[in-house]
C-alpha atoms as a PDB file:
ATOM      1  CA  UNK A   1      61.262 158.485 128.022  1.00  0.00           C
ATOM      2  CA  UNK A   2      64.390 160.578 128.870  1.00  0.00           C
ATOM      3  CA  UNK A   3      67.810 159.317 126.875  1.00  0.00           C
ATOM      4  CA  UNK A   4      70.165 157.705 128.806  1.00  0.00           C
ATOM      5  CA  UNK A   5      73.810 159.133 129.087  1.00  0.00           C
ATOM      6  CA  UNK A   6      76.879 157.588 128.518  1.00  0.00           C
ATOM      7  CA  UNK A   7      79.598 159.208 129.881  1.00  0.00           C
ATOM      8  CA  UNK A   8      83.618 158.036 127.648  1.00  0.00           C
ATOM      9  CA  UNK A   9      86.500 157.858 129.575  1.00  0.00           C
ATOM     10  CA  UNK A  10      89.618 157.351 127.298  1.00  0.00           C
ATOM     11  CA  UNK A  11      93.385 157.101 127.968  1.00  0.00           C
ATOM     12  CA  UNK A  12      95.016 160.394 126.889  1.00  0.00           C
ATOM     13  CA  UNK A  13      98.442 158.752 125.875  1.00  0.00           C
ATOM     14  CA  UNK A  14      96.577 156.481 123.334  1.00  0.00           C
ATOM     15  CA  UNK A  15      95.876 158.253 120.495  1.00  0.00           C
ATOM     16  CA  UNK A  16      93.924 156.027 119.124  1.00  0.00           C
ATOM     17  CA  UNK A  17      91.169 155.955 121.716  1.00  0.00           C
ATOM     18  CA  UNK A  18      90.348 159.570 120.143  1.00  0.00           C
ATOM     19  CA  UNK A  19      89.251 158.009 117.103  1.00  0.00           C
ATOM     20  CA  UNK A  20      87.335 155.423 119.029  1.00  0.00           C
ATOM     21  CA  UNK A  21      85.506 157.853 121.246  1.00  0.00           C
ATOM     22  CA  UNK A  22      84.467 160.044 118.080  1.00  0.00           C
ATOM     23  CA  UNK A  23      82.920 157.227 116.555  1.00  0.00           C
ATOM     24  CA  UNK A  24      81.155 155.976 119.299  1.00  0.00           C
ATOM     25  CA  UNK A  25      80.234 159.388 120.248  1.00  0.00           C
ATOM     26  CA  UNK A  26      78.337 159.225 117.374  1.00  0.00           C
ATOM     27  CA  UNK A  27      76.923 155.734 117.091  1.00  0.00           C
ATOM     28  CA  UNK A  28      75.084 156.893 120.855  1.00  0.00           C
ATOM     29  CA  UNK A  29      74.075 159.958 119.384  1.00  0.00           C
ATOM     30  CA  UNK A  30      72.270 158.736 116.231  1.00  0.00           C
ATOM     31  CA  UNK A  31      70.443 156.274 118.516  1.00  0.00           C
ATOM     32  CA  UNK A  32      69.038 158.813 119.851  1.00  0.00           C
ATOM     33  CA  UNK A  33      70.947 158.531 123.458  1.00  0.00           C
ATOM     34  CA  UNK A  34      73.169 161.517 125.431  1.00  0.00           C
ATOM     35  CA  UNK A  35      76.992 161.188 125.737  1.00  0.00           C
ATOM     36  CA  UNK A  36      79.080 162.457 127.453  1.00  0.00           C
ATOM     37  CA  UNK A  37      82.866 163.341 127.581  1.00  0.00           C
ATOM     38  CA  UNK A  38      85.924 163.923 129.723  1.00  0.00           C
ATOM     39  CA  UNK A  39      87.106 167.191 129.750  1.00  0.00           C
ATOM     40  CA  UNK A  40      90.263 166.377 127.674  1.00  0.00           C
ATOM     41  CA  UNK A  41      88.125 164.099 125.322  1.00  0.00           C
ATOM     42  CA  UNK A  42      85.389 166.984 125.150  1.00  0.00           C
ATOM     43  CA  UNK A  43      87.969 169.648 124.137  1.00  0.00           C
ATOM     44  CA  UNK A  44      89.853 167.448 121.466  1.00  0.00           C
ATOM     45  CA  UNK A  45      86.364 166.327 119.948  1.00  0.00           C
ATOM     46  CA  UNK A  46      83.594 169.060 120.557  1.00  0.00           C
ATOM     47  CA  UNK A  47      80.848 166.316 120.871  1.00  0.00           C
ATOM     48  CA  UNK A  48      78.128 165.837 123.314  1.00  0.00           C
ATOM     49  CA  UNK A  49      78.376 167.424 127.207  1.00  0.00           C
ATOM     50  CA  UNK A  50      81.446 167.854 129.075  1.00  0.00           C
ATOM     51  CA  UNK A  51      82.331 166.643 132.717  1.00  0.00           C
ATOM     52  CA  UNK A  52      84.740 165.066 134.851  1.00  0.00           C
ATOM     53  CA  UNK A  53      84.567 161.955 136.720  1.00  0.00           C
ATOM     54  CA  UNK A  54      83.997 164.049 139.975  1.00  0.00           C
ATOM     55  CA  UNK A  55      81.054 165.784 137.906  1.00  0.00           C
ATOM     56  CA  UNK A  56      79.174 162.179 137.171  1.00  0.00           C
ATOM     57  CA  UNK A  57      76.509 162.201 140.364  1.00  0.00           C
ATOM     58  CA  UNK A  58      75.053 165.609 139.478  1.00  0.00           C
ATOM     59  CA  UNK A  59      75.484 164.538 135.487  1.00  0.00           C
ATOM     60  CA  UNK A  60      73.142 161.671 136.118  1.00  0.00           C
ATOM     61  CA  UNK A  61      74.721 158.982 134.266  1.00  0.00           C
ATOM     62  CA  UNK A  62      73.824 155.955 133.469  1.00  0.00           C
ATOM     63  CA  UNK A  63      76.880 154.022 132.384  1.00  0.00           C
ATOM     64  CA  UNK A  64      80.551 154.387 131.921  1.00  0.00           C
ATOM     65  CA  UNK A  65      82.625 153.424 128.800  1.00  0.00           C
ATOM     66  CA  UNK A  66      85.727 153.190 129.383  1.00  0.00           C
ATOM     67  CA  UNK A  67      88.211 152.908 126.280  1.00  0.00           C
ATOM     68  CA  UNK A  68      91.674 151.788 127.130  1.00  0.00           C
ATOM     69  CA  UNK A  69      93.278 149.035 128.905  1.00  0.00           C
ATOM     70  CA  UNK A  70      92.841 147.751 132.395  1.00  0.00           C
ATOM     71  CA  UNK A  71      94.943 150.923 133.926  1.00  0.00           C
ATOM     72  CA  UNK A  72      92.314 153.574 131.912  1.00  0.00           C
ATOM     73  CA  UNK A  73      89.699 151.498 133.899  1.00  0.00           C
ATOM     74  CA  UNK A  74      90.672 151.593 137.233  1.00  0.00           C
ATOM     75  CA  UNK A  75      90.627 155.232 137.295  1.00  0.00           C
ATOM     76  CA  UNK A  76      86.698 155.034 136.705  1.00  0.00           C
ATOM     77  CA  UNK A  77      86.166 152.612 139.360  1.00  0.00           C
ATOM     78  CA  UNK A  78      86.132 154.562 142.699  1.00  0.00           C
ATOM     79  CA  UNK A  79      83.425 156.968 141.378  1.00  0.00           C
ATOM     80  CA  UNK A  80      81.963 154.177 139.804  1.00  0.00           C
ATOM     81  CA  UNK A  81      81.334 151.605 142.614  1.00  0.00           C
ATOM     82  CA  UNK A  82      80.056 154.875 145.129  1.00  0.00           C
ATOM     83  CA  UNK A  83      77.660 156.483 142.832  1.00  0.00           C
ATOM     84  CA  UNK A  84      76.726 152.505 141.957  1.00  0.00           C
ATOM     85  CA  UNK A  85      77.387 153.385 137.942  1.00  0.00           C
ATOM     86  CA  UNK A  86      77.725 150.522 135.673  1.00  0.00           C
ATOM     87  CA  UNK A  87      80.581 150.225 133.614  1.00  0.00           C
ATOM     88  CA  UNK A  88      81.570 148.623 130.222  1.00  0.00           C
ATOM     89  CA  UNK A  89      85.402 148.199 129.511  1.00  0.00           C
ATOM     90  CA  UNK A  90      86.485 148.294 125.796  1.00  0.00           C
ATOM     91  CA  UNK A  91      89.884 147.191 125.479  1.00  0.00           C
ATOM     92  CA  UNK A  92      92.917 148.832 123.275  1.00  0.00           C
ATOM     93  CA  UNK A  93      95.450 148.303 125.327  1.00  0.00           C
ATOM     94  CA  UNK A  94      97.295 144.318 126.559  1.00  0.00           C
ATOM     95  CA  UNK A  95      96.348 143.794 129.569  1.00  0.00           C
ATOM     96  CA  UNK A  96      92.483 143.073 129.468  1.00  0.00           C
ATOM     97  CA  UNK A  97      91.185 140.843 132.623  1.00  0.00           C
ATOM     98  CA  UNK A  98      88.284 143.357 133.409  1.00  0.00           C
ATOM     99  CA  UNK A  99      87.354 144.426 130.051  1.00  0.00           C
ATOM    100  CA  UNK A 100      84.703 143.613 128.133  1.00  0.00           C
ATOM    101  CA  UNK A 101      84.907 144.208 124.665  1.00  0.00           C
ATOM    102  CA  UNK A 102      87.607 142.986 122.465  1.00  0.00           C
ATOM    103  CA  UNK A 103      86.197 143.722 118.710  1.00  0.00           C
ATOM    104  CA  UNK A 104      82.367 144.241 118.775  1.00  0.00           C
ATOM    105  CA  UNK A 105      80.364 145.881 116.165  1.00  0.00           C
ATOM    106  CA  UNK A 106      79.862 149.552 117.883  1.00  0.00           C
ATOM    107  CA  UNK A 107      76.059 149.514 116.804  1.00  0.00           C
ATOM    108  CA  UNK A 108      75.533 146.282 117.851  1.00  0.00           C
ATOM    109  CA  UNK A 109      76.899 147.526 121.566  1.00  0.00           C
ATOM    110  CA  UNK A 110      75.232 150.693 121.966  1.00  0.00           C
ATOM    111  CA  UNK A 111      71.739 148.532 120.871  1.00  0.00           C
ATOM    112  CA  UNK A 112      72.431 145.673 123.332  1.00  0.00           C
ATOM    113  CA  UNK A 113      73.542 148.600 125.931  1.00  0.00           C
ATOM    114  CA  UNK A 114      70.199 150.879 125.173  1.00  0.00           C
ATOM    115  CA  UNK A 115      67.853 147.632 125.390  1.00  0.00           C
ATOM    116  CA  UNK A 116      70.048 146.518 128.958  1.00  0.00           C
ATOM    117  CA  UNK A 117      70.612 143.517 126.748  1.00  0.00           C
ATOM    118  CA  UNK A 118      73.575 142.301 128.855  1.00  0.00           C
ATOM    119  CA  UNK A 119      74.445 141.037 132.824  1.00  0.00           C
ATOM    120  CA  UNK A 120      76.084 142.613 135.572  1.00  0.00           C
ATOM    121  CA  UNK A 121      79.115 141.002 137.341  1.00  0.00           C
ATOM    122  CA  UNK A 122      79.779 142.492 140.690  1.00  0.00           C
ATOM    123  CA  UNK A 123      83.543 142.494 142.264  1.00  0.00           C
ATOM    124  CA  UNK A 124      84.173 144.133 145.902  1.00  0.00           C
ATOM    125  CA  UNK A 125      86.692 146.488 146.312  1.00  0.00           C
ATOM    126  CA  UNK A 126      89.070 146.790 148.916  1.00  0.00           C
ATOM    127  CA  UNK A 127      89.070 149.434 151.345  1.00  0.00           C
ATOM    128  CA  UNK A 128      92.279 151.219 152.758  1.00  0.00           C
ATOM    129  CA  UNK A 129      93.468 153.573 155.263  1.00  0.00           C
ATOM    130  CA  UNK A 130      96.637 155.458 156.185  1.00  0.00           C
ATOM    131  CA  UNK A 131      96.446 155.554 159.956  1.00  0.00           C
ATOM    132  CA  UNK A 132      96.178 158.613 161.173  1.00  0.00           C
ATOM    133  CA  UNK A 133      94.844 159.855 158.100  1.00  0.00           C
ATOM    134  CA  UNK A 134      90.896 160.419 157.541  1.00  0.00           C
ATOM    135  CA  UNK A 135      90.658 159.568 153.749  1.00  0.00           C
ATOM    136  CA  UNK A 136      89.503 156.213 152.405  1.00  0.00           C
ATOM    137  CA  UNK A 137      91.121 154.297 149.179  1.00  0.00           C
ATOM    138  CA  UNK A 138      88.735 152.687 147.352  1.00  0.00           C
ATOM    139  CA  UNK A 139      90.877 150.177 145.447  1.00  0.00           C
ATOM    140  CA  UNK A 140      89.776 147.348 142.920  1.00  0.00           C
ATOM    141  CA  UNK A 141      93.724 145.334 142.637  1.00  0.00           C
ATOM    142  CA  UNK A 142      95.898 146.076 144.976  1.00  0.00           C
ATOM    143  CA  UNK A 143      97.630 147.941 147.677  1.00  0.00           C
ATOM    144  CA  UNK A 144     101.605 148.067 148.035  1.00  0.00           C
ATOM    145  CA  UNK A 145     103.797 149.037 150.559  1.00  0.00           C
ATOM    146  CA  UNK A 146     106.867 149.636 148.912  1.00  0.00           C
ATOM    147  CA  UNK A 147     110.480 151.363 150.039  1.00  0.00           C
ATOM    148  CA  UNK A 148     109.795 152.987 146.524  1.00  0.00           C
ATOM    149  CA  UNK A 149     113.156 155.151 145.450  1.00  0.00           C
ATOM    150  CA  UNK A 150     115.014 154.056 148.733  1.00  0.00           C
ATOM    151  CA  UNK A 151     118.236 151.562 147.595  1.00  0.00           C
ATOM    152  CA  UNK A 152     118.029 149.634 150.876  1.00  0.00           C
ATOM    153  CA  UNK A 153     115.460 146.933 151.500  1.00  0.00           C
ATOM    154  CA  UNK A 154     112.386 147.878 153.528  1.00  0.00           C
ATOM    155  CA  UNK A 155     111.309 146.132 156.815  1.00  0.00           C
ATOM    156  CA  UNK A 156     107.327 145.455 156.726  1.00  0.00           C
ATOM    157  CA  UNK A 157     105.098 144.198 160.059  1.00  0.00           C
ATOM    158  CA  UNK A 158     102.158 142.222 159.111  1.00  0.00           C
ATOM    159  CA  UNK A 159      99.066 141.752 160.889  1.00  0.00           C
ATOM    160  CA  UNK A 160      95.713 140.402 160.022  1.00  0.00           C
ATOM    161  CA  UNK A 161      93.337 141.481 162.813  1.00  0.00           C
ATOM    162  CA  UNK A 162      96.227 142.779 164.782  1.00  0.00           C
ATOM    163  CA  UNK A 163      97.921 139.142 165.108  1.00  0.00           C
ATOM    164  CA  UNK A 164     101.733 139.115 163.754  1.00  0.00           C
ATOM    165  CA  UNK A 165     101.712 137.391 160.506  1.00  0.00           C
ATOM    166  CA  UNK A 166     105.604 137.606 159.832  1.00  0.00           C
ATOM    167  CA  UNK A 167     107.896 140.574 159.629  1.00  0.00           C
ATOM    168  CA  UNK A 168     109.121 140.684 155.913  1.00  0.00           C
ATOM    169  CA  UNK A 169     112.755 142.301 154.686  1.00  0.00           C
ATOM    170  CA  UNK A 170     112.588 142.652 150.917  1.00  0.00           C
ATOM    171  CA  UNK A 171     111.173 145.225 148.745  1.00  0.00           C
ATOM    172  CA  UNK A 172     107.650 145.610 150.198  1.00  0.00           C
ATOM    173  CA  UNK A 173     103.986 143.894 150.304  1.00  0.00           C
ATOM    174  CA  UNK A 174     101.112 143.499 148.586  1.00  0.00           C
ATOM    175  CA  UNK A 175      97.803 143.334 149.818  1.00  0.00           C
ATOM    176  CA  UNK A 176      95.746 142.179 147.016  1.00  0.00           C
ATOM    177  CA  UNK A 177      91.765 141.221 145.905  1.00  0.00           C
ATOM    178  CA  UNK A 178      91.040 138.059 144.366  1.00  0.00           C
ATOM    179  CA  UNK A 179      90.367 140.365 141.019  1.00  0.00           C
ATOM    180  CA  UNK A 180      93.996 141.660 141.772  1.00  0.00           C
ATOM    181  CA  UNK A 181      95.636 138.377 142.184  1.00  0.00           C
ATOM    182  CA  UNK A 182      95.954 137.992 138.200  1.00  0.00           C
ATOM    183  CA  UNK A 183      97.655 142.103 138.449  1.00  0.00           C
ATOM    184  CA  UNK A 184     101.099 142.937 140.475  1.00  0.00           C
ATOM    185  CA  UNK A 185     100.082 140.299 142.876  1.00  0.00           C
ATOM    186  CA  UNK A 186     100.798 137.209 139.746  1.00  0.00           C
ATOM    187  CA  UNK A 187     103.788 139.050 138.505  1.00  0.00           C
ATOM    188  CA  UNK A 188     105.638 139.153 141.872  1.00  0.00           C
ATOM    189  CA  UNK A 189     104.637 135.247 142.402  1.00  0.00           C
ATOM    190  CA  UNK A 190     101.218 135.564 144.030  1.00  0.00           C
ATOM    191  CA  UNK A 191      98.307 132.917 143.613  1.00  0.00           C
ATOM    192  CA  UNK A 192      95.588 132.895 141.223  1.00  0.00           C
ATOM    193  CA  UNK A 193      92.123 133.700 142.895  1.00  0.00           C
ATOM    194  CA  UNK A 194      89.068 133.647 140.814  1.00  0.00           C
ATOM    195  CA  UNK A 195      87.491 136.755 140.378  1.00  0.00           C
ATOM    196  CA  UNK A 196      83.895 136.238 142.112  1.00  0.00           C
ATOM    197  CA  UNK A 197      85.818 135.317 145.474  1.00  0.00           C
ATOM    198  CA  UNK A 198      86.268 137.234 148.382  1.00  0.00           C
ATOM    199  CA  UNK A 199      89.432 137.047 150.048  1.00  0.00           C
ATOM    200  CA  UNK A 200      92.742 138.717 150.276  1.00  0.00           C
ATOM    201  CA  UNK A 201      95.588 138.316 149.113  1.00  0.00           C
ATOM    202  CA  UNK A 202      98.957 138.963 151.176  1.00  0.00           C
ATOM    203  CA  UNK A 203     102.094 138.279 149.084  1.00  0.00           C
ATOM    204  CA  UNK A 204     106.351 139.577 150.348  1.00  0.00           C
ATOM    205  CA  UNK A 205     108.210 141.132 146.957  1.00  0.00           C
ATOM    206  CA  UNK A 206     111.585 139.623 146.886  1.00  0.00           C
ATOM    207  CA  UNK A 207     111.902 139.119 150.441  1.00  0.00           C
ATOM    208  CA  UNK A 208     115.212 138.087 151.956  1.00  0.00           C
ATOM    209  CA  UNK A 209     113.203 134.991 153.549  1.00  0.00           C
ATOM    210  CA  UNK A 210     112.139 132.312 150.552  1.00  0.00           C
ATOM    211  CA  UNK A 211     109.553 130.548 153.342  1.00  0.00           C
ATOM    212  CA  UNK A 212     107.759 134.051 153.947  1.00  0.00           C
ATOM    213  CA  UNK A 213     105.002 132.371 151.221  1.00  0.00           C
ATOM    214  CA  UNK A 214     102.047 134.540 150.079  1.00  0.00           C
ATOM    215  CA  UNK A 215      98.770 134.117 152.301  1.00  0.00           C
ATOM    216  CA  UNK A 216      94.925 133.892 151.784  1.00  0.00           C
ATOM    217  CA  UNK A 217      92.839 135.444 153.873  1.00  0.00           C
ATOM    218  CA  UNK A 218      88.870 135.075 154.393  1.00  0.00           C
ATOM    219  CA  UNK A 219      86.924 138.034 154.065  1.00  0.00           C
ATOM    220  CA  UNK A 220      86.042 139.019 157.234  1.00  0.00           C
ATOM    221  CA  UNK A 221      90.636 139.704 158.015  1.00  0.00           C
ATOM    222  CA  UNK A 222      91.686 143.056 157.923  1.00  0.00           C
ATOM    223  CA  UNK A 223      95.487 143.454 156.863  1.00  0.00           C
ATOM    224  CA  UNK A 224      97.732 145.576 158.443  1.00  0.00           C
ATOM    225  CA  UNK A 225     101.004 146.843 157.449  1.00  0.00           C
ATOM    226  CA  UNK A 226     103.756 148.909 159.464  1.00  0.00           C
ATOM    227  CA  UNK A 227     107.024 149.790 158.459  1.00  0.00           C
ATOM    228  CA  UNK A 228     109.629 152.821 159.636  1.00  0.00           C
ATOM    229  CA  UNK A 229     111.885 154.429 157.129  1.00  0.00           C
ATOM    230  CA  UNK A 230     115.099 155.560 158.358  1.00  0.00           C
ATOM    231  CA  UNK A 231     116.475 159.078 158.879  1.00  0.00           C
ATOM    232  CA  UNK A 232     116.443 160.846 155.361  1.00  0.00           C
ATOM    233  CA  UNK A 233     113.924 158.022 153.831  1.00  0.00           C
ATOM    234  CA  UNK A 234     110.372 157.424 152.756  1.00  0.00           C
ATOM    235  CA  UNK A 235     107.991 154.616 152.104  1.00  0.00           C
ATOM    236  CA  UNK A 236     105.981 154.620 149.084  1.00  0.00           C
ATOM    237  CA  UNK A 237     102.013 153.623 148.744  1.00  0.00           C
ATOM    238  CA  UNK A 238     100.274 152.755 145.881  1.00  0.00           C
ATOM    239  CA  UNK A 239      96.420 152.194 145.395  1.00  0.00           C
ATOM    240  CA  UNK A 240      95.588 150.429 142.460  1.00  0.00           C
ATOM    241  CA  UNK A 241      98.983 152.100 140.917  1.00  0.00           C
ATOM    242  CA  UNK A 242      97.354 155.111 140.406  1.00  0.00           C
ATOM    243  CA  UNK A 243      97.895 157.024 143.245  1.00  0.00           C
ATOM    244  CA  UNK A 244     100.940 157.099 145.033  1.00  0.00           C
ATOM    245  CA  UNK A 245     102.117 158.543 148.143  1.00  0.00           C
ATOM    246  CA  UNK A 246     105.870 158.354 150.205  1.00  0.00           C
ATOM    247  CA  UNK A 247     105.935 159.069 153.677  1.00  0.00           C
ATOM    248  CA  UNK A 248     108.326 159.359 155.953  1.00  0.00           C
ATOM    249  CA  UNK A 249     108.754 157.863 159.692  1.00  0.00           C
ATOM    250  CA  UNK A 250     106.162 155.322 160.798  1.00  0.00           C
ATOM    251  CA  UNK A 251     103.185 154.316 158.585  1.00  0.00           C
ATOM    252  CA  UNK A 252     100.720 151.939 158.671  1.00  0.00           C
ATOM    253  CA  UNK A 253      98.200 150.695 156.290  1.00  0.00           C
ATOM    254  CA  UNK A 254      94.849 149.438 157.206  1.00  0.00           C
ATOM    255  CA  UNK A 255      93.012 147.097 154.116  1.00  0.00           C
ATOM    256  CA  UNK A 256      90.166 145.369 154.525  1.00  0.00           C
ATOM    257  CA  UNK A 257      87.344 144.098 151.752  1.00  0.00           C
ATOM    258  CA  UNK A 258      84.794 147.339 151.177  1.00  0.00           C
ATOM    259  CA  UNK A 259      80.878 147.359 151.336  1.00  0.00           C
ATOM    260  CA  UNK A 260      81.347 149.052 147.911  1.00  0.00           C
ATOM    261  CA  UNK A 261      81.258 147.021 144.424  1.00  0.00           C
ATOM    262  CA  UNK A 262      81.936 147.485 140.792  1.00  0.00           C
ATOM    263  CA  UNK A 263      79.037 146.477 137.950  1.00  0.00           C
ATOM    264  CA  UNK A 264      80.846 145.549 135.188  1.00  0.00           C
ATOM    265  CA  UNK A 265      78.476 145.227 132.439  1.00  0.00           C
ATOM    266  CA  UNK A 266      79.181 141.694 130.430  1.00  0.00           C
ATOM    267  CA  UNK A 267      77.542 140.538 126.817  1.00  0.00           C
ATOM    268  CA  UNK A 268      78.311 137.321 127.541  1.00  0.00           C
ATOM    269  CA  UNK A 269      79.685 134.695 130.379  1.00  0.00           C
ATOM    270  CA  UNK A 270      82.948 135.110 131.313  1.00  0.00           C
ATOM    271  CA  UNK A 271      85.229 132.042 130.885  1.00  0.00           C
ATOM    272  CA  UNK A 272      87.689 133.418 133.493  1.00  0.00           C
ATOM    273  CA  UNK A 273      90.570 130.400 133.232  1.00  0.00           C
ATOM    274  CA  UNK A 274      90.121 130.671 129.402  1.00  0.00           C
ATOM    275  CA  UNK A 275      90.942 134.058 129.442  1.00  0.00           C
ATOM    276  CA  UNK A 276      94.184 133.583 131.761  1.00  0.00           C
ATOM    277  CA  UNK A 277      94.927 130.825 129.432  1.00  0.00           C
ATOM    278  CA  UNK A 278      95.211 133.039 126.702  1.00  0.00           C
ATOM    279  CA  UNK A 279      96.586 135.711 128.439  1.00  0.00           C
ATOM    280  CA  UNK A 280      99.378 133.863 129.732  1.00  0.00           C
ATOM    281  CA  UNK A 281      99.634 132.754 125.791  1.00  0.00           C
ATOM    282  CA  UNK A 282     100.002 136.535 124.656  1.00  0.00           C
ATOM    283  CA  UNK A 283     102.674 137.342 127.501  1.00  0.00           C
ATOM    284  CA  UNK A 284     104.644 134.647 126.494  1.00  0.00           C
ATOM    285  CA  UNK A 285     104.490 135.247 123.000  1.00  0.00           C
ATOM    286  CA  UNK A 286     103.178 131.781 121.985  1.00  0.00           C
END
């Protein structure tokens, strides 16, 4: 039987997820598995193969470990959900709604992972377009329309299959998933969707009009957004608040729920209100 390979993703501004990686690096290893490493993580530890998350399809891998906090494992889920790669989250950062593992014996993991001794929970991602642009944004949380660096307020058109929602004024929109509504989308005032759900979420930032209240949408809506900056101005995008992009002029934003989905891989059930409980616990310091 060929060993299965495990590719580690770390965040580079956490030192500490070097540590982490070496050891469990070497707990795969001695079980008799392949691993493999992000470039950065490759050239700072010298163990196992080397590749980039562009590199995964023709690096045949079977899972991704992500080590980090929810922002480390956003970046894995694009490549992840079209190359249909499971992935386990282990969490050192706050902010841990779609990780995993918490504090879990790292030989007791890698058996459980080598023996498929867990379940896979599947979440849709959203799927947006610049119009007039060809590429796709494969997004798990969110995306914002935002007047980004500009000091004025930015005007926003709304549409959910082309009908006019409402025209906000305020500091931009959000366009979120149900596993985004506990991201951006609960911090600006949005609602609370559980995870397995399929709607959208569209939710004003600070608009200038308090009854412009956030919106659900079914599954089968897709959201538009349209806004104009003035002479000298852009509008700023962000997927998932990893990539970002300003624009100037007219732009509008297609999102609509994707085909694609994430596998995350889970040990045991997830007790999703639980977790907010205590989340909302840790935030508050209590």
């Amino acid at each position: 039987m060929c060993a299965a390979m495990y590719f580690l993703f770390a965040n580079p501004q956490k030192p500490e997820t070097i540590n982490a990686a070496r050891e469990l690096a070497v707990v795969i290893e001695s079980a008799g598995e392949g691993v493999v490493l992000d470039a950065w993580l490759h050239d700072e530890l010298s163990i196992g193969h080397k590749a980039s998350l562009n590199d995964l399809k023709r690096a045949s891998i079977d899972c991704i470990i992500s080590l980090g906090g929810d922002g480390t494992l956003l970046r894995t889920l694009p490549t992840a959900a079209l190359e249909n790669i499971p992935v386990l989250g282990i969490n050192m950062g706050r902010v841990g709604f779609l990780l995993e593992v918490d504090d879990m014996d790292l030989n007791l993991m890698v058996k459980r992972l080598i023996s498929k001794d867990y379940q896979l929970e599947h979440r849709h991602m959203l799927s947006a377009h610049i119009v007039g642009r060809k590429e796709e944004y494969l997004v798990m949380n969110d995306v914002v329309l935002c007047r980004g660096g500009n000091p004025s307020s930015i005007r926003v058109e709304n549409y959910a299959n082309d009908e006019l929602v409402y025209v906000t004024d305020g500091d931009g929109v959000i366009v979120a998933s149900a596993t985004g509504s506990t991201g951006y989308c609960l911090s600006a005032g949005g609602p609370v969707l559980h995870p397995t759900l399929r709607n959208l979420v569209l939710l004003p930032i600070c608009s200038h009009k308090a009854q412009q209240l956030p919106i659900v949408f079914d599954e089968k809506i897709h959201v538009r957004l349209k806004s104009s900056a003035g002479p000298g101005r852009t509008q700023q995008i962000l997927f998932d608040g990893q990539t970002s992009i300003e624009l100037p002029g007219t732009v509008e934003v297609s999102v609509s729920l994707s085909k694609e989905r994430v596998n995350f891989i889970r040990f045991a059930p997830q007790h999703f209100y639980t977790r907010l409980r205590l989340k909302q616990a840790e935030w508050s310091g209590k």
